[in-house]
PDB file of N, CA and C in Angstrom:
ATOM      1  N   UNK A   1     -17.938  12.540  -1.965  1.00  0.00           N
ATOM      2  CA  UNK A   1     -18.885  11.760  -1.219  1.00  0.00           C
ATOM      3  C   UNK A   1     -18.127  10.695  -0.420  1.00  0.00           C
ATOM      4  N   UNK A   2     -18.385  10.499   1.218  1.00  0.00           N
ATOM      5  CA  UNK A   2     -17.669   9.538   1.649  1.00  0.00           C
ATOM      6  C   UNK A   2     -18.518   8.258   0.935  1.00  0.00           C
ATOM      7  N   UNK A   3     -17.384   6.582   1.533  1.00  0.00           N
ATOM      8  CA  UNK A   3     -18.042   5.660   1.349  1.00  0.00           C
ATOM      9  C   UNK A   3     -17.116   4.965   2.662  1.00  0.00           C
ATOM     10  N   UNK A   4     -17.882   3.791   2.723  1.00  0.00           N
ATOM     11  CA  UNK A   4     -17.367   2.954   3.579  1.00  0.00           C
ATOM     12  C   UNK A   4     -15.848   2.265   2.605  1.00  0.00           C
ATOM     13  N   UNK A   5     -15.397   1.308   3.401  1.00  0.00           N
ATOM     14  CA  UNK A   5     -13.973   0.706   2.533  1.00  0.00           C
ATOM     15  C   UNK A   5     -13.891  -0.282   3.553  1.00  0.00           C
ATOM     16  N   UNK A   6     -13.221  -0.994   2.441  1.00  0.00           N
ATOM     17  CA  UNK A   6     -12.449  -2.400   3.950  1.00  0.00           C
ATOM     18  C   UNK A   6     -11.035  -2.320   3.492  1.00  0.00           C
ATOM     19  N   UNK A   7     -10.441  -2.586   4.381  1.00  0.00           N
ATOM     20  CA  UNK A   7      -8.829  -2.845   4.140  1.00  0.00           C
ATOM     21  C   UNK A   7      -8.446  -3.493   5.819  1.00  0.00           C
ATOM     22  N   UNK A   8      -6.840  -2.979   6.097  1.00  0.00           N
ATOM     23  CA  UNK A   8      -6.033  -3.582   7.169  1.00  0.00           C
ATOM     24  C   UNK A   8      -5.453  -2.576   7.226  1.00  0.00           C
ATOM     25  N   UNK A   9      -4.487  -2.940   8.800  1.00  0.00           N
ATOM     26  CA  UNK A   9      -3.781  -2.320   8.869  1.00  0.00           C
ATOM     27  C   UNK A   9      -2.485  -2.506   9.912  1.00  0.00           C
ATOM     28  N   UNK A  10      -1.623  -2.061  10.221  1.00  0.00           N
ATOM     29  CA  UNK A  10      -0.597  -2.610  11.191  1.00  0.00           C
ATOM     30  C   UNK A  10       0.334  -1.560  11.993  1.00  0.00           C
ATOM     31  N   UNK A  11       0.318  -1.672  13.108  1.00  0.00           N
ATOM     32  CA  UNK A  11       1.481  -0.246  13.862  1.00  0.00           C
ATOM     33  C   UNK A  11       2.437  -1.432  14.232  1.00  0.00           C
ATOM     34  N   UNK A  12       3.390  -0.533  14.309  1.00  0.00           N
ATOM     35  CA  UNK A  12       4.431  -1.859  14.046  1.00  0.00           C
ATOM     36  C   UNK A  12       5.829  -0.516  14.304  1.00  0.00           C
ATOM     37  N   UNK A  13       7.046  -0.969  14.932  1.00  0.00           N
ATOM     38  CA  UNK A  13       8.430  -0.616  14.936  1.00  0.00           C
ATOM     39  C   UNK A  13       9.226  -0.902  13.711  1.00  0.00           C
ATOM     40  N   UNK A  14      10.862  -0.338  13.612  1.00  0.00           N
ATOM     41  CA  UNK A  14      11.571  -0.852  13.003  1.00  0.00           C
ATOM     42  C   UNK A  14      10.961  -0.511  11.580  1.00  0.00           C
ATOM     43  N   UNK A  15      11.140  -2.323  11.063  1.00  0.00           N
ATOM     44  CA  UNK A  15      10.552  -1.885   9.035  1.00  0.00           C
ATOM     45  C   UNK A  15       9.323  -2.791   9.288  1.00  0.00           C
ATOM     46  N   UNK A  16       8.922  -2.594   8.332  1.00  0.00           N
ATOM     47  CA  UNK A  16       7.575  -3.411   7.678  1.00  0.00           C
ATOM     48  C   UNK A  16       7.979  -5.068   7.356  1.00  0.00           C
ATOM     49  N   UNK A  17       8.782  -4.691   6.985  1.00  0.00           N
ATOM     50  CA  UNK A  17       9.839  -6.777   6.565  1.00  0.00           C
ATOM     51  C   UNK A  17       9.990  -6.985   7.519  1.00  0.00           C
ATOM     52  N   UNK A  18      10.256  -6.421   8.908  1.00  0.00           N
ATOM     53  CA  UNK A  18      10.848  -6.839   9.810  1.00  0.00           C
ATOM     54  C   UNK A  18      10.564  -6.324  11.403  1.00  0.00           C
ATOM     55  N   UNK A  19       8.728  -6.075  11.499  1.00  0.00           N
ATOM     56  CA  UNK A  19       8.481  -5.513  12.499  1.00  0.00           C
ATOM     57  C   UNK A  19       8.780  -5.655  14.039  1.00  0.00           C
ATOM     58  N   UNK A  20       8.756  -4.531  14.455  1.00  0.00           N
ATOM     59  CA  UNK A  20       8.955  -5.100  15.957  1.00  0.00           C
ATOM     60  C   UNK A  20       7.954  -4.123  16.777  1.00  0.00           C
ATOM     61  N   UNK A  21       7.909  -4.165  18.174  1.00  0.00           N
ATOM     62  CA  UNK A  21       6.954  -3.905  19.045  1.00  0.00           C
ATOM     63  C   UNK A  21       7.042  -1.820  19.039  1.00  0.00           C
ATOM     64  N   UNK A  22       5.988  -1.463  18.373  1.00  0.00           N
ATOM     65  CA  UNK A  22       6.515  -0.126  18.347  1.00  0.00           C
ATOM     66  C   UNK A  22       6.770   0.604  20.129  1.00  0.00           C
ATOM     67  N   UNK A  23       7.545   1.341  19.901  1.00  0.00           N
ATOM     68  CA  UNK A  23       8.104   2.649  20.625  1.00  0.00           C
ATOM     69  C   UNK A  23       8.202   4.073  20.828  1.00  0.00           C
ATOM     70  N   UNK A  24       8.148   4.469  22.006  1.00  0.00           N
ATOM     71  CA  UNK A  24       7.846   6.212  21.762  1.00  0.00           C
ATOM     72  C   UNK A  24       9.391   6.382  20.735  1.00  0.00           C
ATOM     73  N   UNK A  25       9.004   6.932  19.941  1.00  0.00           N
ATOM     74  CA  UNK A  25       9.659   7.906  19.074  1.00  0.00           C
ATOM     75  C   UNK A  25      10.098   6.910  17.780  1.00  0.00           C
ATOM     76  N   UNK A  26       9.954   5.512  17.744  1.00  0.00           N
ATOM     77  CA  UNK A  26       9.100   4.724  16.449  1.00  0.00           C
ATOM     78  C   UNK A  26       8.275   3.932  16.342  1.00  0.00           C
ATOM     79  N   UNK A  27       7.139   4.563  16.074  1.00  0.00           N
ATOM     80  CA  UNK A  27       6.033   4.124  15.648  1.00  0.00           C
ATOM     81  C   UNK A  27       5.385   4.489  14.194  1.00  0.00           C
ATOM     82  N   UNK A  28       5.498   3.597  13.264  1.00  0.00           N
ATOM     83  CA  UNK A  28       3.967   3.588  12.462  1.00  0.00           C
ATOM     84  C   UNK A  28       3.298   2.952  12.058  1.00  0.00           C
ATOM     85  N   UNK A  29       2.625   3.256  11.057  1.00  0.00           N
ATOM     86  CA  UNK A  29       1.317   2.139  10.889  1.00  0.00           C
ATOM     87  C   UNK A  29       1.440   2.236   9.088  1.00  0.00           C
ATOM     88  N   UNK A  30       0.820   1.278   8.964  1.00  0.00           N
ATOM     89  CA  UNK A  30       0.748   0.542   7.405  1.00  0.00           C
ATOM     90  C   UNK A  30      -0.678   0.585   7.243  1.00  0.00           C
ATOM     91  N   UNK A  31      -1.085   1.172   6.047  1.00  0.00           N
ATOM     92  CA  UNK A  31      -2.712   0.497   5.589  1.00  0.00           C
ATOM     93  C   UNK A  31      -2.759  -0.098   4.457  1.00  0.00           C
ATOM     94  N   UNK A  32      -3.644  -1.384   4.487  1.00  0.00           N
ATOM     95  CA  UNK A  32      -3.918  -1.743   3.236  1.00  0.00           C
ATOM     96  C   UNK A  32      -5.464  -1.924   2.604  1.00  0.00           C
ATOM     97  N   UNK A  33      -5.749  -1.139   1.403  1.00  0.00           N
ATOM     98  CA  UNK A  33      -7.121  -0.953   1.320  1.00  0.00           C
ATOM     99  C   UNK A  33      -7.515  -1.960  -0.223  1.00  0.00           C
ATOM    100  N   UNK A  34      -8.835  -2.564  -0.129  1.00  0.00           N
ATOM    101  CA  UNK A  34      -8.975  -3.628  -1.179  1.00  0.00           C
ATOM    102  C   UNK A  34     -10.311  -3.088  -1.880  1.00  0.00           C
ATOM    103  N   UNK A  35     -10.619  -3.537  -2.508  1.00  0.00           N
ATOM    104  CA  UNK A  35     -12.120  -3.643  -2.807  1.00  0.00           C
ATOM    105  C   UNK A  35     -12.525  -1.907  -3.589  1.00  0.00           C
ATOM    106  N   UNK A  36     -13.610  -1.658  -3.575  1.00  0.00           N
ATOM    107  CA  UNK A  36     -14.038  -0.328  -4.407  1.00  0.00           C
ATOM    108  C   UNK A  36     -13.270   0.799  -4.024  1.00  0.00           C
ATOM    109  N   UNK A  37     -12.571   1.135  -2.617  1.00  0.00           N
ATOM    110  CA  UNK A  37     -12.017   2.460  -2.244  1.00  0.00           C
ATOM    111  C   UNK A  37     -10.334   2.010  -3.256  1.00  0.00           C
ATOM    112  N   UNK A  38      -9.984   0.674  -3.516  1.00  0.00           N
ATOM    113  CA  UNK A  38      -8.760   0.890  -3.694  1.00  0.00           C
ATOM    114  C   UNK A  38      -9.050   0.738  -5.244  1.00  0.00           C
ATOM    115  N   UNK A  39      -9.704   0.138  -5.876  1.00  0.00           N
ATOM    116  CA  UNK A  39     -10.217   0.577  -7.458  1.00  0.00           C
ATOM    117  C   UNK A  39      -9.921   2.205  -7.357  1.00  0.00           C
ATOM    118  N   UNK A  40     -10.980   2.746  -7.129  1.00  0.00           N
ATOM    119  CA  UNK A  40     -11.250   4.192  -7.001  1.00  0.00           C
ATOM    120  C   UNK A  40      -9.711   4.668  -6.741  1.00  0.00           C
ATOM    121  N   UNK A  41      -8.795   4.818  -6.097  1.00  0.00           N
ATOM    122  CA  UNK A  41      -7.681   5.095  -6.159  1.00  0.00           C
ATOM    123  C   UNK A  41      -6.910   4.420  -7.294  1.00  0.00           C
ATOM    124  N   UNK A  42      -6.650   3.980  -7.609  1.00  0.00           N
ATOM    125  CA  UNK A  42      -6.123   2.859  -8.675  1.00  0.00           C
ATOM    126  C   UNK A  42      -6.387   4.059  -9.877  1.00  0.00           C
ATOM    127  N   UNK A  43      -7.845   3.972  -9.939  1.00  0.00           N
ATOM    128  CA  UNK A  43      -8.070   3.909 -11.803  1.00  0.00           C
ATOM    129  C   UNK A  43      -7.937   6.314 -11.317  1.00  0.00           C
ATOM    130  N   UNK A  44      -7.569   7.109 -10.274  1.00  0.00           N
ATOM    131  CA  UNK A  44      -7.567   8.188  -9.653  1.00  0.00           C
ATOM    132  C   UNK A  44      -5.941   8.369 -10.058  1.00  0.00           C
ATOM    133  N   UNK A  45      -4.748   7.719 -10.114  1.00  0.00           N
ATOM    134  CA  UNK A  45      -3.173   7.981  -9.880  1.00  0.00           C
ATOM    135  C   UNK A  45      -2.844   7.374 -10.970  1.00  0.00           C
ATOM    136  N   UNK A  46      -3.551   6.720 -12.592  1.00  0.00           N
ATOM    137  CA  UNK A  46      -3.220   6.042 -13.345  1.00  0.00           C
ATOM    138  C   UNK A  46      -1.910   7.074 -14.363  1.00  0.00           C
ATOM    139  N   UNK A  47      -0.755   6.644 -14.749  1.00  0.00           N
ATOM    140  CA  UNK A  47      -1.097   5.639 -15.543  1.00  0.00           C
ATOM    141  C   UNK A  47      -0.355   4.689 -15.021  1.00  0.00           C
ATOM    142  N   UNK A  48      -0.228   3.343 -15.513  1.00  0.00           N
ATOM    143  CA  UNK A  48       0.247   1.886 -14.949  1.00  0.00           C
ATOM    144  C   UNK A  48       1.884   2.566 -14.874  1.00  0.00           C
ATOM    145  N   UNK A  49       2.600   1.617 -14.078  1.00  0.00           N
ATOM    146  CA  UNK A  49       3.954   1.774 -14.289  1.00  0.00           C
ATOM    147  C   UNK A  49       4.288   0.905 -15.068  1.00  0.00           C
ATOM    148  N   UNK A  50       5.410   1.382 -16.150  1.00  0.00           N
ATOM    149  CA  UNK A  50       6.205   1.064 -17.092  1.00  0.00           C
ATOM    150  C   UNK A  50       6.854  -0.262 -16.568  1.00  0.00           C
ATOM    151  N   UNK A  51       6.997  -1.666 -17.048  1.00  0.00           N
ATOM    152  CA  UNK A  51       7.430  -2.352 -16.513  1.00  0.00           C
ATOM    153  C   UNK A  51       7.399  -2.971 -14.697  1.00  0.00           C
ATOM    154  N   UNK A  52       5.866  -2.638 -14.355  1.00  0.00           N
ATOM    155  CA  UNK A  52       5.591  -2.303 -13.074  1.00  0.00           C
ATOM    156  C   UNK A  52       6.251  -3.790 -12.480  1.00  0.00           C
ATOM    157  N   UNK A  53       5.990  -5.179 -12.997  1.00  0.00           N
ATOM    158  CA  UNK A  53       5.937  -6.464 -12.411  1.00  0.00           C
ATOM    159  C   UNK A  53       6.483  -6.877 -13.803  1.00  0.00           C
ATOM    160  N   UNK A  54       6.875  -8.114 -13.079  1.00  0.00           N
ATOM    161  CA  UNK A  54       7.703  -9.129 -14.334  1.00  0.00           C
ATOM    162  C   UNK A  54       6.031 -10.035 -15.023  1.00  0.00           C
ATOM    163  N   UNK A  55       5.320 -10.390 -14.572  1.00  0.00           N
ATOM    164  CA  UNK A  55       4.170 -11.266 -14.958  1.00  0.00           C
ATOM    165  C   UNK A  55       2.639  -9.829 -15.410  1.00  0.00           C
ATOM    166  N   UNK A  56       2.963  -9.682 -16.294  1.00  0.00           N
ATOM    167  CA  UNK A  56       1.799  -8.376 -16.930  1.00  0.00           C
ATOM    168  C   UNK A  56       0.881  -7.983 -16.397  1.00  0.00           C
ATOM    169  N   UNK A  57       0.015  -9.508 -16.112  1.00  0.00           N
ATOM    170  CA  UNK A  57      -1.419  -9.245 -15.578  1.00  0.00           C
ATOM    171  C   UNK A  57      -1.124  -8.108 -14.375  1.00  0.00           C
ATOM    172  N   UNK A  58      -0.392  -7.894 -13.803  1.00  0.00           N
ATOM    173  CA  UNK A  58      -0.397  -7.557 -12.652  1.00  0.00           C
ATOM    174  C   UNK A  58       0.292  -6.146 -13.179  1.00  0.00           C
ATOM    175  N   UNK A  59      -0.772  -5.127 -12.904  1.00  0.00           N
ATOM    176  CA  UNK A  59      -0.920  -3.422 -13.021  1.00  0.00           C
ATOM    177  C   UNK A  59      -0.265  -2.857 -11.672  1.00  0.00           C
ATOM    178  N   UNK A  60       0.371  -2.449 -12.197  1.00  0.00           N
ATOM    179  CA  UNK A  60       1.363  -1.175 -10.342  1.00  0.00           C
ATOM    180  C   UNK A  60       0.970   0.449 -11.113  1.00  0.00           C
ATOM    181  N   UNK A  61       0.313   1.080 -10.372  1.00  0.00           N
ATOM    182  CA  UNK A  61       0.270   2.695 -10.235  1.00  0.00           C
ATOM    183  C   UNK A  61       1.047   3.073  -9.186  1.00  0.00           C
ATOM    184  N   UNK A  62       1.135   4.294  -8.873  1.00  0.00           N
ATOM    185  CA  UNK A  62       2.026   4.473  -7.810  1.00  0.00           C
ATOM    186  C   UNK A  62       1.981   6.400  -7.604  1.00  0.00           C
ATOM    187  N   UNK A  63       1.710   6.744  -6.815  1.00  0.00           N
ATOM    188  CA  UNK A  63       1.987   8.416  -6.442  1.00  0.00           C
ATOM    189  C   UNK A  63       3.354   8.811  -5.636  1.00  0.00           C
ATOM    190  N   UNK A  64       4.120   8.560  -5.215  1.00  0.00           N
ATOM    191  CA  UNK A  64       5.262   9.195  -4.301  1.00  0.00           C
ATOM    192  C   UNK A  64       5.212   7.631  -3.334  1.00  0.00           C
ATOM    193  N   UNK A  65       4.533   7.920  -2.556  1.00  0.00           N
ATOM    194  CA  UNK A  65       4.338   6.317  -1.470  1.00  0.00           C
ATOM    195  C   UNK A  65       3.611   5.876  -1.334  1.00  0.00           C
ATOM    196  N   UNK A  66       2.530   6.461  -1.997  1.00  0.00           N
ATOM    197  CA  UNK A  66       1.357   5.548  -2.018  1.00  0.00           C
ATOM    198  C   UNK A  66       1.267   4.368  -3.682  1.00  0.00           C
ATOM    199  N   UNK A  67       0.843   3.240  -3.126  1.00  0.00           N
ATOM    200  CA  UNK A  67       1.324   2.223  -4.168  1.00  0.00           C
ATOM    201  C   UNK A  67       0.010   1.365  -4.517  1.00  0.00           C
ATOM    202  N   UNK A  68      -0.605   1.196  -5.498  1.00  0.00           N
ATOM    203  CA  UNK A  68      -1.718   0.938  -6.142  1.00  0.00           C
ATOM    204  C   UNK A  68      -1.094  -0.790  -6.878  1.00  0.00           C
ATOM    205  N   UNK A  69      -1.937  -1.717  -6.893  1.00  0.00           N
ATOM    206  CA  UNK A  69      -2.173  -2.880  -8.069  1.00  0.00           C
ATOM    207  C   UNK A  69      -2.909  -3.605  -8.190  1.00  0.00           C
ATOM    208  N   UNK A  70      -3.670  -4.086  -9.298  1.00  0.00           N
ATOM    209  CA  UNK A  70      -4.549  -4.898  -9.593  1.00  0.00           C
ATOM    210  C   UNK A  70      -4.081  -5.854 -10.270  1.00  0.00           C
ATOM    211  N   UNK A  71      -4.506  -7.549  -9.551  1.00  0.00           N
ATOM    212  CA  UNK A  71      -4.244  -8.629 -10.270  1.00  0.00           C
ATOM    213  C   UNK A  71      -5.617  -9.151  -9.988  1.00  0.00           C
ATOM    214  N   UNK A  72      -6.192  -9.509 -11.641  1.00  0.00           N
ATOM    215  CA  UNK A  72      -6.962 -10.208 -12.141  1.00  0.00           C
ATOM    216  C   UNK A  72      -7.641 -11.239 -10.825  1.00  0.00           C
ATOM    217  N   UNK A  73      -6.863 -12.058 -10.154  1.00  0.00           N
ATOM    218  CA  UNK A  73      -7.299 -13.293  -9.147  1.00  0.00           C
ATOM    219  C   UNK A  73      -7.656 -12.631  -7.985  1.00  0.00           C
ATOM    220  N   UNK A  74      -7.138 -11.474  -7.392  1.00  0.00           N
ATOM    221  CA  UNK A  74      -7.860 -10.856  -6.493  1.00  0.00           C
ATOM    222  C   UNK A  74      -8.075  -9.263  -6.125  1.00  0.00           C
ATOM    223  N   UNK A  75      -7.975  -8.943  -7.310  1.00  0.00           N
ATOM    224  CA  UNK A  75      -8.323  -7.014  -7.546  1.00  0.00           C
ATOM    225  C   UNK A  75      -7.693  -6.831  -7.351  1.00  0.00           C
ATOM    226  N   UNK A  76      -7.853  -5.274  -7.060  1.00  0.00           N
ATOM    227  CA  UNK A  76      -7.454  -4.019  -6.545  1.00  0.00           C
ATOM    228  C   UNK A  76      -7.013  -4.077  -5.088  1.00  0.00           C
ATOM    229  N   UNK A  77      -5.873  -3.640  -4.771  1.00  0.00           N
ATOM    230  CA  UNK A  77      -5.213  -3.501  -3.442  1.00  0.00           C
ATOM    231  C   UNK A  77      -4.532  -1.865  -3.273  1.00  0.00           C
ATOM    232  N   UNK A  78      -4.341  -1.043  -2.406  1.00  0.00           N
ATOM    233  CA  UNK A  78      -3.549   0.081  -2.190  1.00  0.00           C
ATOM    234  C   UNK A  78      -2.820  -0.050  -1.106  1.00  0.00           C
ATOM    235  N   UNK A  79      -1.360   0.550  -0.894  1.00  0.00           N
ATOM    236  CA  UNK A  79      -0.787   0.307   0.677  1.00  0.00           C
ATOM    237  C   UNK A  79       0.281   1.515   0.502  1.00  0.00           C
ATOM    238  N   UNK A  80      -0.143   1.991   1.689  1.00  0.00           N
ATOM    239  CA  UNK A  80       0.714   3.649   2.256  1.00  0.00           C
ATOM    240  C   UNK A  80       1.066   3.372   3.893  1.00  0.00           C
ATOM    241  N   UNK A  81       1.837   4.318   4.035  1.00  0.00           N
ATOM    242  CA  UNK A  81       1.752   4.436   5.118  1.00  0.00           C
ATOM    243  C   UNK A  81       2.003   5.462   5.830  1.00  0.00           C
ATOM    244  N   UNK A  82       2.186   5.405   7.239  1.00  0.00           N
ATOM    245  CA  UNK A  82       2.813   7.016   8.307  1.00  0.00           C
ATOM    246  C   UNK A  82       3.503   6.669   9.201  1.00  0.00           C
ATOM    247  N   UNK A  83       4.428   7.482   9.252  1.00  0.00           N
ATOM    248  CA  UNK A  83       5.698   7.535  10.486  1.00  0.00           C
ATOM    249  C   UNK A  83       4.671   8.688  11.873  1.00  0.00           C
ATOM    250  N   UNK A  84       4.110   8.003  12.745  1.00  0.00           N
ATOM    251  CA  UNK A  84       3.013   8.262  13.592  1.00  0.00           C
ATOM    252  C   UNK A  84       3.909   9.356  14.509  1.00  0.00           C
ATOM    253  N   UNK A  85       5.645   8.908  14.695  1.00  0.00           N
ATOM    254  CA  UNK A  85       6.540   9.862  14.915  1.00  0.00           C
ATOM    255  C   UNK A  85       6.829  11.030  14.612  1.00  0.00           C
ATOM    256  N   UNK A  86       6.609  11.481  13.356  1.00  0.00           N
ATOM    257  CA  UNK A  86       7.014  12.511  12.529  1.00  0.00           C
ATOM    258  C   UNK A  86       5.244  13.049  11.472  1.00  0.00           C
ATOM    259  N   UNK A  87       4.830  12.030  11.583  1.00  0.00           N
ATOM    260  CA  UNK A  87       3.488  12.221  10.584  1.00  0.00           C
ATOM    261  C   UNK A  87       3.606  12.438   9.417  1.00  0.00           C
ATOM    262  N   UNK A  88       5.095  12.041   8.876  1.00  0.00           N
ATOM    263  CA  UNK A  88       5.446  11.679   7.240  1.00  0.00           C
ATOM    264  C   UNK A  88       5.041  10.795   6.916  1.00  0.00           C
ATOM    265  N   UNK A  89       4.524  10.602   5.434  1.00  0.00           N
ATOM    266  CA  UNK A  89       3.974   9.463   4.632  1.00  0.00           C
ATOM    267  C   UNK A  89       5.503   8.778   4.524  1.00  0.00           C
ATOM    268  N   UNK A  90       5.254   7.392   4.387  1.00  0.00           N
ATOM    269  CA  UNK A  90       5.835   6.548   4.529  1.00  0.00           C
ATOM    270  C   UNK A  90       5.658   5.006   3.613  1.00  0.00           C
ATOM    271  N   UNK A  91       6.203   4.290   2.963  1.00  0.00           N
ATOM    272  CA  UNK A  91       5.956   3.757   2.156  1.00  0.00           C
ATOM    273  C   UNK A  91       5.013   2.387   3.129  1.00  0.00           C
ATOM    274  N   UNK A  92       3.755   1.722   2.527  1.00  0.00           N
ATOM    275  CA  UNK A  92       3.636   0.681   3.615  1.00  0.00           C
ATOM    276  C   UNK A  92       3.318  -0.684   2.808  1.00  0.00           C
ATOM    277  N   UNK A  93       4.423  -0.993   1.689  1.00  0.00           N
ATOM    278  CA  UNK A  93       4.457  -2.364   1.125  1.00  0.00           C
ATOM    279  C   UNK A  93       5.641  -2.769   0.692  1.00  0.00           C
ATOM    280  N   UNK A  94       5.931  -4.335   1.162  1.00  0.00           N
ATOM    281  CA  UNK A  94       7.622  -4.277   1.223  1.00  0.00           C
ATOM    282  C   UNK A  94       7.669  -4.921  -0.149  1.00  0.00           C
ATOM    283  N   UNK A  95       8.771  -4.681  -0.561  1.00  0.00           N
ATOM    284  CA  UNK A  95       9.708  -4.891  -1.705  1.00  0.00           C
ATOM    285  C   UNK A  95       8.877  -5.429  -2.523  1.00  0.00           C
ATOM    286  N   UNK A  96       9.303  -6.536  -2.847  1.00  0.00           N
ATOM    287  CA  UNK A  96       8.682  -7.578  -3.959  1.00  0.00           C
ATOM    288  C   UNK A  96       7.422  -7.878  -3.364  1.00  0.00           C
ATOM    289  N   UNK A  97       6.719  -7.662  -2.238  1.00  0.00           N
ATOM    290  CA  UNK A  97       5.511  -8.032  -1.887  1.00  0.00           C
ATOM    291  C   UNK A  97       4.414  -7.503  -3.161  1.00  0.00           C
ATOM    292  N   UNK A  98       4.629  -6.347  -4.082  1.00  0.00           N
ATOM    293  CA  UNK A  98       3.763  -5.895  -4.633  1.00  0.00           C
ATOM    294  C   UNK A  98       3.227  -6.534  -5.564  1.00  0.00           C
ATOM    295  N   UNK A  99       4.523  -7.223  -6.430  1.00  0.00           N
ATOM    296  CA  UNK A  99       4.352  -8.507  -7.104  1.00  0.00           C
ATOM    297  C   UNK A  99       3.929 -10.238  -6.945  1.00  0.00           C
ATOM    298  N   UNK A 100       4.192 -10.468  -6.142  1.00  0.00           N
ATOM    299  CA  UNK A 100       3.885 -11.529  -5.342  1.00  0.00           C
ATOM    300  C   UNK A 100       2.312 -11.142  -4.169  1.00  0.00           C
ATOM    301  N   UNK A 101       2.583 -12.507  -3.685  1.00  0.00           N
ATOM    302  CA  UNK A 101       1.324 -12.530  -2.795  1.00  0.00           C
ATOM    303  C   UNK A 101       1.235 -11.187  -1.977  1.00  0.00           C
TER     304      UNK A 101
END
């Protein structure tokens, strides 16, 4: 069944840490999805990762590049992405961002 969802998103060059103005032959885009569609994925790719974050509360799932976590203060978040170049999945959350803000 579809549903609606809210999230973000970003096309962007270069990396994600370090975007720049995309270009024919790099371009992609980042999504980030919050609220019931990213629950629904979340509690869909479980189980938690082993040592996901240094501070507990905070749950990391994870499929290949697509990257799932829930912290208590503001839910459920998901972030993937695509190389719009190639139309490979692509990771779309940087480093320690998963843990942190």
């Amino acid at each position: 069944m579809q549903k609606d969802f809210s999230g973000a998103y970003a096309i962007y060059g270069a990396y994600l840490d370090d975007a720049v103005a995309p270009v024919a032959g790099d371009t992609k885009v980042a999504f980030r999805l919050t609220g019931a569609a990213a629950k629904d994925m979340f509690d869909a790719i479980g189980p938690d990762m082993r040592d996901g974050c240094p501070d507990l509360q905070i749950r990391i799932r994870n499929r290949d590049m697509l990257l799932c976590r829930h912290r208590p203060k503001d839910g459920y978040r998901c972030d993937f992405g695509f190389d719009l170049s190639t139309g490979l999945s692509i990771g779309g959350a940087v480093g320690g961002a998963v843990c942190g803000e």
